[in-house]
C-alpha atoms as a PDB file:
ATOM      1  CA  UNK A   1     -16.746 -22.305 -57.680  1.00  0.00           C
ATOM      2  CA  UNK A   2     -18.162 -18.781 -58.386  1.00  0.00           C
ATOM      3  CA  UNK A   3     -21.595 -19.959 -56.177  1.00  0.00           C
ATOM      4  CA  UNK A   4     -19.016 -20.454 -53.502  1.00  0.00           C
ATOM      5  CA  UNK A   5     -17.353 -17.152 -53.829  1.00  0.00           C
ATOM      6  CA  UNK A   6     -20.370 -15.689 -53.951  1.00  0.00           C
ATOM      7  CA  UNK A   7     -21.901 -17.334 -50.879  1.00  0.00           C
ATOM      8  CA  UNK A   8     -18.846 -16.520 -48.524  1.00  0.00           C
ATOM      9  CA  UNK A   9     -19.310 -12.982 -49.725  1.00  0.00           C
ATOM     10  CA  UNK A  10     -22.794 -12.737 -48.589  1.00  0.00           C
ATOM     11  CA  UNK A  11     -22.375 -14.246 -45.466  1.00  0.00           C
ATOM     12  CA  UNK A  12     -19.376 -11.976 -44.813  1.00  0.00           C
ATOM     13  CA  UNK A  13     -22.260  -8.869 -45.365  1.00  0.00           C
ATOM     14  CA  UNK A  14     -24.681 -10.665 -43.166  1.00  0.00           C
ATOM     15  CA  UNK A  15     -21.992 -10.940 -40.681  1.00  0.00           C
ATOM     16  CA  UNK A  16     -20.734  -7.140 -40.533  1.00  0.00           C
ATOM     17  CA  UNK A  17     -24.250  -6.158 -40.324  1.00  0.00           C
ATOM     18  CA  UNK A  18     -25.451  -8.002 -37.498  1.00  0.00           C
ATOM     19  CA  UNK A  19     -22.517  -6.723 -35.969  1.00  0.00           C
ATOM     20  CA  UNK A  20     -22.998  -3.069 -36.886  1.00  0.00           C
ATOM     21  CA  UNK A  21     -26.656  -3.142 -35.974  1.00  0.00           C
ATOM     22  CA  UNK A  22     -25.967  -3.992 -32.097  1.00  0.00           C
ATOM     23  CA  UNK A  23     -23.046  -2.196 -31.430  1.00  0.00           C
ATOM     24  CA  UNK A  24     -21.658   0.899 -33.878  1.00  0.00           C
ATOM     25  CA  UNK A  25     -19.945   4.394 -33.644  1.00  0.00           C
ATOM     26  CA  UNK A  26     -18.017   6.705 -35.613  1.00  0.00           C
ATOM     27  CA  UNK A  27     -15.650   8.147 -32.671  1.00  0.00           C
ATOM     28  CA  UNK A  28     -15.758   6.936 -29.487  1.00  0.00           C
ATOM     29  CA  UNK A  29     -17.910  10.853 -28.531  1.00  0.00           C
ATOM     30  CA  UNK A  30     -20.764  10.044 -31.060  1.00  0.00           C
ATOM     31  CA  UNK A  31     -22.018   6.563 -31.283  1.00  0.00           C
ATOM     32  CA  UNK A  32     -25.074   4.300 -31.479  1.00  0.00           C
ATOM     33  CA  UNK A  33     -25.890   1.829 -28.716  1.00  0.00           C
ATOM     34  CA  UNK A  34     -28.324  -0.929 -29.192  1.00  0.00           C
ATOM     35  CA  UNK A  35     -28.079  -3.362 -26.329  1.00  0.00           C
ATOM     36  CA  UNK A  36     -28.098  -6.980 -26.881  1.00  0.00           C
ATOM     37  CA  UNK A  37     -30.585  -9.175 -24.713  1.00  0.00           C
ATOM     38  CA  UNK A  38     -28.874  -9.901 -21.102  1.00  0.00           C
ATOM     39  CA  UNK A  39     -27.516 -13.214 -20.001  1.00  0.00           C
ATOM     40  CA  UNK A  40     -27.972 -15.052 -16.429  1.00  0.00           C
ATOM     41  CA  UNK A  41     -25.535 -12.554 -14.992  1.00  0.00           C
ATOM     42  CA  UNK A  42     -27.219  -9.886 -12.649  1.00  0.00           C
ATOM     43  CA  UNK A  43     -24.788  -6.887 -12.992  1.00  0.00           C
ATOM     44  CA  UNK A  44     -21.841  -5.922 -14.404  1.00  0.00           C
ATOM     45  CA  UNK A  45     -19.817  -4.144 -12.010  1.00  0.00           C
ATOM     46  CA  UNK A  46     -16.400  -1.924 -13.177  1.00  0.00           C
ATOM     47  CA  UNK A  47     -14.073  -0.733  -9.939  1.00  0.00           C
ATOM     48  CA  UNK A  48     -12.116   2.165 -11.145  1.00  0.00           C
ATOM     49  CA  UNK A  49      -9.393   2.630  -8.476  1.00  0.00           C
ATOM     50  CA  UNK A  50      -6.994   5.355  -8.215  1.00  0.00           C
ATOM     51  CA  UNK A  51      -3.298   4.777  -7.793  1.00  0.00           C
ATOM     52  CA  UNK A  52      -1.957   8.032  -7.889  1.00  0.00           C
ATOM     53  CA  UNK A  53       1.243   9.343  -5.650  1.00  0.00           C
ATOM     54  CA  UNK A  54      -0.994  11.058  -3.791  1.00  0.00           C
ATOM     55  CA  UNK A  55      -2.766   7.572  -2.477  1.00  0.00           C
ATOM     56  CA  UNK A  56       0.585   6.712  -0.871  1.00  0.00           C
ATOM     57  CA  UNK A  57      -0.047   9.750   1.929  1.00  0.00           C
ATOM     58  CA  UNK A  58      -1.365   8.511   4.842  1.00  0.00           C
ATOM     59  CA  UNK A  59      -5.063   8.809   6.856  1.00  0.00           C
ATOM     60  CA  UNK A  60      -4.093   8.329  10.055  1.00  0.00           C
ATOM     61  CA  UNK A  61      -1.651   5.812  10.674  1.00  0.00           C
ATOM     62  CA  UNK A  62      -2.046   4.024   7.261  1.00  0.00           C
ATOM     63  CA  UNK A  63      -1.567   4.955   4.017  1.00  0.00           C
ATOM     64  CA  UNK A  64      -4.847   5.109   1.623  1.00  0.00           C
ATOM     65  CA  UNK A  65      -3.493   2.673  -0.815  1.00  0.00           C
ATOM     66  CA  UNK A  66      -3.157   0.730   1.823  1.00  0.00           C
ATOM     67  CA  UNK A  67      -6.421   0.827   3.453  1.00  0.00           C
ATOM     68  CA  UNK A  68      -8.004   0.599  -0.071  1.00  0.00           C
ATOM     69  CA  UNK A  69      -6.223  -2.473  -0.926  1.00  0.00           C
ATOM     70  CA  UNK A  70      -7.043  -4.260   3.019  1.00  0.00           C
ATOM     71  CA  UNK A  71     -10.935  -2.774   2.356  1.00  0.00           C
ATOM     72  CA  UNK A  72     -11.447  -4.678  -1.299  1.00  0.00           C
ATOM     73  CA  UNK A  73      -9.763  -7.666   0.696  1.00  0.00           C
ATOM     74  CA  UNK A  74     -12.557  -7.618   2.414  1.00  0.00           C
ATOM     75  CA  UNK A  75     -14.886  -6.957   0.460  1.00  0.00           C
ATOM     76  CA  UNK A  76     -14.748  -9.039  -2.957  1.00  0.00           C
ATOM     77  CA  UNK A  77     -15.423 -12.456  -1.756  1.00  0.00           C
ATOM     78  CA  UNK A  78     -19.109 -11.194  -0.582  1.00  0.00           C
ATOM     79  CA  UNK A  79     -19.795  -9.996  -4.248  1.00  0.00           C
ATOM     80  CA  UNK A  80     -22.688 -12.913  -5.103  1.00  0.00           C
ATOM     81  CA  UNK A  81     -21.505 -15.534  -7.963  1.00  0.00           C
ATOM     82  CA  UNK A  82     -24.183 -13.760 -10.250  1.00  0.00           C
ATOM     83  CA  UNK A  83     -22.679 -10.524 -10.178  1.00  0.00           C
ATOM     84  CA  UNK A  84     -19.802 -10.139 -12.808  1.00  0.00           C
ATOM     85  CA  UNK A  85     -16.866  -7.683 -11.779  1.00  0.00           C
ATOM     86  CA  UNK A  86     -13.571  -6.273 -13.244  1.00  0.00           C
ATOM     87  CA  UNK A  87     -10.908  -3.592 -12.299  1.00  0.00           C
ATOM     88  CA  UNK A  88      -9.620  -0.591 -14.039  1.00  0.00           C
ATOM     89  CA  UNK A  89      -6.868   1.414 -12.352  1.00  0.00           C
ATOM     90  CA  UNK A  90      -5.271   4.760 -13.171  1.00  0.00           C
ATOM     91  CA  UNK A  91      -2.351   6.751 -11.986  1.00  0.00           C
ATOM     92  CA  UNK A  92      -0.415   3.172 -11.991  1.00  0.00           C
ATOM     93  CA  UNK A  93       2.163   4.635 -14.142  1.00  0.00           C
ATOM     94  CA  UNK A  94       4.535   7.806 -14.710  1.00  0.00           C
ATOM     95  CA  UNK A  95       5.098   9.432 -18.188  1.00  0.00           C
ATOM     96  CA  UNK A  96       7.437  11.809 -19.945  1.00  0.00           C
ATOM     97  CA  UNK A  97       4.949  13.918 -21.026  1.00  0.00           C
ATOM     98  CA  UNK A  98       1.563  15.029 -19.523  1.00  0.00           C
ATOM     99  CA  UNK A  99      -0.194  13.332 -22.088  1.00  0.00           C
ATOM    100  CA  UNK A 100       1.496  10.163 -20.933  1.00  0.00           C
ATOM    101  CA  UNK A 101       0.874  10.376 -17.554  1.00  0.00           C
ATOM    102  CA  UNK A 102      -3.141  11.451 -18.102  1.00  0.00           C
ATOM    103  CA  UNK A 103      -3.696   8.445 -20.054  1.00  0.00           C
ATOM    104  CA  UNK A 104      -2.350   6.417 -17.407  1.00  0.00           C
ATOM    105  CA  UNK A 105      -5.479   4.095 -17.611  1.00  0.00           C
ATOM    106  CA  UNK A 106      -5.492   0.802 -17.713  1.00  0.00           C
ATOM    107  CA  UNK A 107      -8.206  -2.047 -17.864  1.00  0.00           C
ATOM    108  CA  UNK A 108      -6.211  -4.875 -15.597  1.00  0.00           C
ATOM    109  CA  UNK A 109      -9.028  -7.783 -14.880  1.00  0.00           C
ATOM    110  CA  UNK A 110     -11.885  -7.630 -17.725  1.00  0.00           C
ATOM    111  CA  UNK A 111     -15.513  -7.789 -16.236  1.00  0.00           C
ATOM    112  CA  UNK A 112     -16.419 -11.333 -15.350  1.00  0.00           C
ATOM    113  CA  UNK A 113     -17.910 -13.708 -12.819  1.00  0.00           C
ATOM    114  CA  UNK A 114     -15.749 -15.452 -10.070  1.00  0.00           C
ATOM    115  CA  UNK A 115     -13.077 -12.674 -10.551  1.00  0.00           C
ATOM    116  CA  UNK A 116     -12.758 -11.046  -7.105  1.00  0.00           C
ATOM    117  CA  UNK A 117      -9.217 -13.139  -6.538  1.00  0.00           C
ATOM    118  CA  UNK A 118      -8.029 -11.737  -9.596  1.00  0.00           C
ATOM    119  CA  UNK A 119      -9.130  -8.326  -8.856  1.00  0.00           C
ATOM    120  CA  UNK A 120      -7.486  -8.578  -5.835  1.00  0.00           C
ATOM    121  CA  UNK A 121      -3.477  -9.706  -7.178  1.00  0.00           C
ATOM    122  CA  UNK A 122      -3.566  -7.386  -9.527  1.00  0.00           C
ATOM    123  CA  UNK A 123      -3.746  -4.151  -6.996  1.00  0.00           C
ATOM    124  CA  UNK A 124      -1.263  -5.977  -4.710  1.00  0.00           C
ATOM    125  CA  UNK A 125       0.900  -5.980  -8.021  1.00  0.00           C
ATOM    126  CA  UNK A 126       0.617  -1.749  -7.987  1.00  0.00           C
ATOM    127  CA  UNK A 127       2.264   0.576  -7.564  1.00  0.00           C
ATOM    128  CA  UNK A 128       0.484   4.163  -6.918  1.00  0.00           C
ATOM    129  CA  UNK A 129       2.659   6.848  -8.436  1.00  0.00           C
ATOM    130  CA  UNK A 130       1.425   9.022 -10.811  1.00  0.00           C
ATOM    131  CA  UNK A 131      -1.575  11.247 -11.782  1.00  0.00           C
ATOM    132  CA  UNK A 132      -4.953  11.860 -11.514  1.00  0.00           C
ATOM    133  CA  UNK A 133      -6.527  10.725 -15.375  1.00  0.00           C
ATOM    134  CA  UNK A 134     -10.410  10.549 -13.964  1.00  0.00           C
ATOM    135  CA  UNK A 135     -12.161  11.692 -16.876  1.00  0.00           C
ATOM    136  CA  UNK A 136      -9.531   9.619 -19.252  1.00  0.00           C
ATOM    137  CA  UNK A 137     -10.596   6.594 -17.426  1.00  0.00           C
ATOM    138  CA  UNK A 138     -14.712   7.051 -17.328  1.00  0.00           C
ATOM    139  CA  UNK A 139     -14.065   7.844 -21.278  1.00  0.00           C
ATOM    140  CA  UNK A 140     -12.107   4.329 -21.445  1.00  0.00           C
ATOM    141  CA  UNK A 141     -14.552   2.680 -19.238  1.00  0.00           C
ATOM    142  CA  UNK A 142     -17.466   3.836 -20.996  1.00  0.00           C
ATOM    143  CA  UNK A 143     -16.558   3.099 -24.467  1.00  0.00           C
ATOM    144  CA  UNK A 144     -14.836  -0.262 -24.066  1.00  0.00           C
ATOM    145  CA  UNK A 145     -14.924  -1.884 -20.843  1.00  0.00           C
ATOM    146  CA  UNK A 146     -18.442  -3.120 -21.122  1.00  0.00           C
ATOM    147  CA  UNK A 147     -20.265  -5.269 -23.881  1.00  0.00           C
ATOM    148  CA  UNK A 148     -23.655  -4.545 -25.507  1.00  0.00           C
ATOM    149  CA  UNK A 149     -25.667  -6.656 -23.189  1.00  0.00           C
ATOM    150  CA  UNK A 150     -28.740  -5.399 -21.184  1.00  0.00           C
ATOM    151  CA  UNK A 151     -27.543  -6.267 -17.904  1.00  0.00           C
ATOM    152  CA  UNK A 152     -26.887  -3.790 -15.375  1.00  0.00           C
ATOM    153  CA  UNK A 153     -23.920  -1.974 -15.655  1.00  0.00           C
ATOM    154  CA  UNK A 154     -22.234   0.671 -12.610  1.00  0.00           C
ATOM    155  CA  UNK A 155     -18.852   2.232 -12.018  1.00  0.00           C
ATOM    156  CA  UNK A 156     -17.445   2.155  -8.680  1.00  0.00           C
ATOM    157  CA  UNK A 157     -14.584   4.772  -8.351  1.00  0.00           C
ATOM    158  CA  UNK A 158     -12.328   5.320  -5.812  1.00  0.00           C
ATOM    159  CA  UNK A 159     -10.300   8.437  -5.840  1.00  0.00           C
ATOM    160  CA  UNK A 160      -8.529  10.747  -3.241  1.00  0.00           C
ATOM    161  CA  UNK A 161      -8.375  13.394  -5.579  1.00  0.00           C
ATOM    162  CA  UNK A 162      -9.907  15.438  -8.316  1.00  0.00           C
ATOM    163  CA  UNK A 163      -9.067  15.491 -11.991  1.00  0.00           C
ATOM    164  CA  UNK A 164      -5.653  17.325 -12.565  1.00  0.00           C
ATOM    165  CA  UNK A 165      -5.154  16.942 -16.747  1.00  0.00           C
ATOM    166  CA  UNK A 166      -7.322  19.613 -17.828  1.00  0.00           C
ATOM    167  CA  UNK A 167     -10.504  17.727 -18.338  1.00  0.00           C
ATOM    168  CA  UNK A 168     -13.833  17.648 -16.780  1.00  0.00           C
ATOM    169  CA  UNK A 169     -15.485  14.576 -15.878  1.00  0.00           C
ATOM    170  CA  UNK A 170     -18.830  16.300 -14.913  1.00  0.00           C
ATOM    171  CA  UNK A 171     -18.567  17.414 -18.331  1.00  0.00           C
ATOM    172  CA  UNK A 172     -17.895  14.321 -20.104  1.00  0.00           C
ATOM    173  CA  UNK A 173     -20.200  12.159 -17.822  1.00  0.00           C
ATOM    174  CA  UNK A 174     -23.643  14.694 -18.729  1.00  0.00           C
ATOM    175  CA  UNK A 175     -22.093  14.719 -22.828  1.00  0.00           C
ATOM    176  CA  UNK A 176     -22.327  11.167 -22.321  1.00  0.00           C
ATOM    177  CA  UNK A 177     -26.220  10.952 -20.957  1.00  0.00           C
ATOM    178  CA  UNK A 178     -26.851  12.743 -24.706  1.00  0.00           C
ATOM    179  CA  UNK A 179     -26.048   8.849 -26.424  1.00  0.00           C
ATOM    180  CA  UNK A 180     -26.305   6.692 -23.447  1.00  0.00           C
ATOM    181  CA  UNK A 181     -27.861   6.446 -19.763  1.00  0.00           C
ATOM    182  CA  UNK A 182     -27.101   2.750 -18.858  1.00  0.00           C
ATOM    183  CA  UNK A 183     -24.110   3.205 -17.019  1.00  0.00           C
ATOM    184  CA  UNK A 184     -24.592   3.941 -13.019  1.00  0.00           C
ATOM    185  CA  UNK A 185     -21.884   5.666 -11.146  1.00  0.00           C
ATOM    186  CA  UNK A 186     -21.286   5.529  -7.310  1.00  0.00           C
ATOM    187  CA  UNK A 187     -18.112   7.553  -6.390  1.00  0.00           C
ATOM    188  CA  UNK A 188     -16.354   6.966  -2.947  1.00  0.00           C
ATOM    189  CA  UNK A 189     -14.434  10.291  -2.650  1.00  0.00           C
ATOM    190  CA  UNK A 190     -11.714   8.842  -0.251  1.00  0.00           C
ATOM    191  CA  UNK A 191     -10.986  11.790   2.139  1.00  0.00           C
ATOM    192  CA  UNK A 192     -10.770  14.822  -0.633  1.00  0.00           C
ATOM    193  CA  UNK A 193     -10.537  17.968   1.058  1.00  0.00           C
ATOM    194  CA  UNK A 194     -11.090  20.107  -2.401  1.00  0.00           C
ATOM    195  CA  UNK A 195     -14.941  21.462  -2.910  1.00  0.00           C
ATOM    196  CA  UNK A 196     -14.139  21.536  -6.431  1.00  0.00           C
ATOM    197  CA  UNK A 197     -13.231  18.113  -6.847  1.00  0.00           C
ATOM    198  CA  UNK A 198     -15.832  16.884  -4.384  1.00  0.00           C
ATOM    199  CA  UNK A 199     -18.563  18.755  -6.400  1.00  0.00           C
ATOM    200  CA  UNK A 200     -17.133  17.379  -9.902  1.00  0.00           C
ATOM    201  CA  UNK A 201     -16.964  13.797  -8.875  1.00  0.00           C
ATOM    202  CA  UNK A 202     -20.480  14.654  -6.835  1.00  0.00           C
ATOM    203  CA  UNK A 203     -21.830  15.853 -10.425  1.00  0.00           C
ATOM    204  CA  UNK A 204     -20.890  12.687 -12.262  1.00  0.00           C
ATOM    205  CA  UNK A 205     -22.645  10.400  -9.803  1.00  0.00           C
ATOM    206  CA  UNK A 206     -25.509  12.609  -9.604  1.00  0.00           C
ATOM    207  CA  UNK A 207     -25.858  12.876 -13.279  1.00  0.00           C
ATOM    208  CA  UNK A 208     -26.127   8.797 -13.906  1.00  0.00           C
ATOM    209  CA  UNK A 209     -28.290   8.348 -10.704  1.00  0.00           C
ATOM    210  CA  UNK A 210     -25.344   6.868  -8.727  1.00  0.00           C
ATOM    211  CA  UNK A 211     -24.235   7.528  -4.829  1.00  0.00           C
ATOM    212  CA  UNK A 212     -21.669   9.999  -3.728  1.00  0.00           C
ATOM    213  CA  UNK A 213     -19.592   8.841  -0.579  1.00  0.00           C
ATOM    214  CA  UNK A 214     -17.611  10.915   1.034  1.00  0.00           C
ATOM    215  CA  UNK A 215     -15.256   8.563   3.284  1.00  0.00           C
ATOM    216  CA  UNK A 216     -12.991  10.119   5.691  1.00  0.00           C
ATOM    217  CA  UNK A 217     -11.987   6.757   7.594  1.00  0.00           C
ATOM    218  CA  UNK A 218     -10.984   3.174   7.356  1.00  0.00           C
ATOM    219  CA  UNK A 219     -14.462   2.300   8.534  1.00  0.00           C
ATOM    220  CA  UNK A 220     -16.485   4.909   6.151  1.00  0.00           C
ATOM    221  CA  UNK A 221     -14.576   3.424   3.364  1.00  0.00           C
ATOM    222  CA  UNK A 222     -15.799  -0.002   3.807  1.00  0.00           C
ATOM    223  CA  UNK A 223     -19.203   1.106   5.228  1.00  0.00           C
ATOM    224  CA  UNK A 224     -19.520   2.975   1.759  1.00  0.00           C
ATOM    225  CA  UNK A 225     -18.575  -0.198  -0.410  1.00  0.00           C
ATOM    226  CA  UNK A 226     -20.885  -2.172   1.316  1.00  0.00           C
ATOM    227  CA  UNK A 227     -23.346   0.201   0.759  1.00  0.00           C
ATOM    228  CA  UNK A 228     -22.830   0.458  -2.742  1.00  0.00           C
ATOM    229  CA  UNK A 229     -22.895  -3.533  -3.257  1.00  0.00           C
ATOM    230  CA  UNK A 230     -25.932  -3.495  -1.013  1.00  0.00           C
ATOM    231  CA  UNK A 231     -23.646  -6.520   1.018  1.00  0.00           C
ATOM    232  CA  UNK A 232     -25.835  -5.386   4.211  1.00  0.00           C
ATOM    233  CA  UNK A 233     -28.741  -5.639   2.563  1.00  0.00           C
ATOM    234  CA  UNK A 234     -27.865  -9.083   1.296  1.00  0.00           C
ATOM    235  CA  UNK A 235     -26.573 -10.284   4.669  1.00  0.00           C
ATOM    236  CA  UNK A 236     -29.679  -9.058   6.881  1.00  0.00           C
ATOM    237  CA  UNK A 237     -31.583 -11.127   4.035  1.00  0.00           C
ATOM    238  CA  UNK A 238     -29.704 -14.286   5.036  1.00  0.00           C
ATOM    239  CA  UNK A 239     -29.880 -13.253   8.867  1.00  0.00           C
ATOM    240  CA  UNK A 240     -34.105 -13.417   8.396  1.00  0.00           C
ATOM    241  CA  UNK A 241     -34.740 -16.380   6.308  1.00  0.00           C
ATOM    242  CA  UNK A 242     -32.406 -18.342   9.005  1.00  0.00           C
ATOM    243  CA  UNK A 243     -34.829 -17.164  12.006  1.00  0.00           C
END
C-alpha cells in the first residue's frame, strides 16, 4: 500500500514538471516560454475584431460592422484546411465602470482547424457597443489564446479606432518582445482618421514584423485581408499549375 502511495506521488512530480518545463510564468508580464514541437497544422491564426459603438458609424453607405462582418464572409472559407483559426472580439459589451468596459475582451471561437463557420455565427451574434480595450485584448491574446506549440502564430486586428482606457499597446507589444517574439501582428486600421492611433497600432505591427493596413473602403478592407492570408498568392498558385 505505501509503494502505491508512494508511486502516485512521484508520478504526480513527474507530471507538474513536465508541465512547468514547457510552459511557466509567475504573472502573466514575466514568464518563461519554451515551445513544444509543432503539429501538422501550418499556422495558428487569432482575428481580434473590434465591436465598439463606434463600428456602428457608417463608411459610405454601410456601416463598418457591417462591411467587416460581409468581408470575413468572404473571406474565411478560402483560409486552407491546414491553417488553424479562432476569434477574439472586444468592445462587445458595456460596463458600469471603466474598468468593466476596458476589459470587454472576450475569446469567442478558440483557435482551431475547420472553424471559419464558427467564426463567422459568432460575429453575426454581436453586438458592437462599447469601448476600445486594444491593449487589454493583445495582453489576453498573448498570454492565453495560444498553446506552447512551434507553429506559426499571428494576430489579425481589426479596429476603427485607437486605444481609449489609458493603456498603450505600442508599449505593451515592445515589453512583450523582452520574453517572447513568436507572435506576428498585421493590423488593418479600418478608416482611423487619428495619427496617434494610426502610429500606435502602426508601432505594434512594426515591432513583431507584421503589416500595417490602412483601409479606407469596402474594397481596401478585403484587399488587405487577402493580403494578410496571402489568399492571392494561393489562388495565382492554383491559376499556374492548372495552365
Amino acid at each position: 500500500m505505501k509503494k502505491a502511495i508512494l508511486f502516485f506521488i512521484l508520478s504526480c512530480v513527474l507530471c507538474l514538471t513536465a508541465y512547468s518545463a514547457n510552459y511557466t510564468y509567475s504573472t502573466p508580464d514575466t514568464y518563461k516560454y519554451n515551445p513544444k514541437e509543432s503539429t501538422s497544422i501550418k499556422e495558428k491564426i487569432l482575428f481580434i475584431v473590434d465591436f465598439s459603438n463606434s463600428m456602428n458609424e457608417n463608411l459610405g453607405h454601410r456601416r463598418k460592422i457591417d462591411i467587416a462582418l460581409s468581408t470575413m464572409r468572404e473571406i474565411l472559407p478560402l483560409i486552407p484546411s491546414n491553417v488553424a483559426v479562432g476569434l477574439r472580439v472586444y468592445g462587445h459589451r458595456t460596463g458600469f465602470t471603466p474598468k468593466q468596459s476596458c476589459t470587454a475582451s472576450q475569446l469567442v471561437s478558440p483557435i482551431q482547424t475547420n472553424n471559419s463557420a464558427n467564426i463567422y455565427a459568432r460575429l453575426n451574434s454581436i453586438n458592437a457597443v462599447g469601448w476600445t480595450p486594444i491593449t487589454y485584448s493583445l495582453k489576453q491574446a498573448a498570454y492565453y489564446d495560444f498553446d506552447d506549440t512551434t507553429s506559426k502564430k499571428r494576430i489579425i486586428l481589426i479596429s476603427d479606432g485607437g486605444e481609449n482606457c489609458d493603456e498603450s499597446p505600442c508599449d505593451f507589444i515592445i515589453n512583450l518582445q523582452k520574453y517572447r517574439d513568436d507572435i506576428r501582428i498585421d493590423v488593418i486600421a479600418l478608416a482611423i482618421g487619428d495619427m496617434d492611433a494610426n502610429n500606435q497600432l502602426k508601432c505594434v505591427a512594426l515591432v513583431t514584423s507584421g503589416k500595417f493596413y490602412n483601409a479606407n473602403t469596402a474594397s481596401e478592407l478585403k484587399n488587405s485581408l487577402e493580403d494578410s492570408l496571402n489568399l492571392q498568392k494561393e489562388v495565382q498558385g492554383v491559376i499556374i499549375q492548372n495552365h
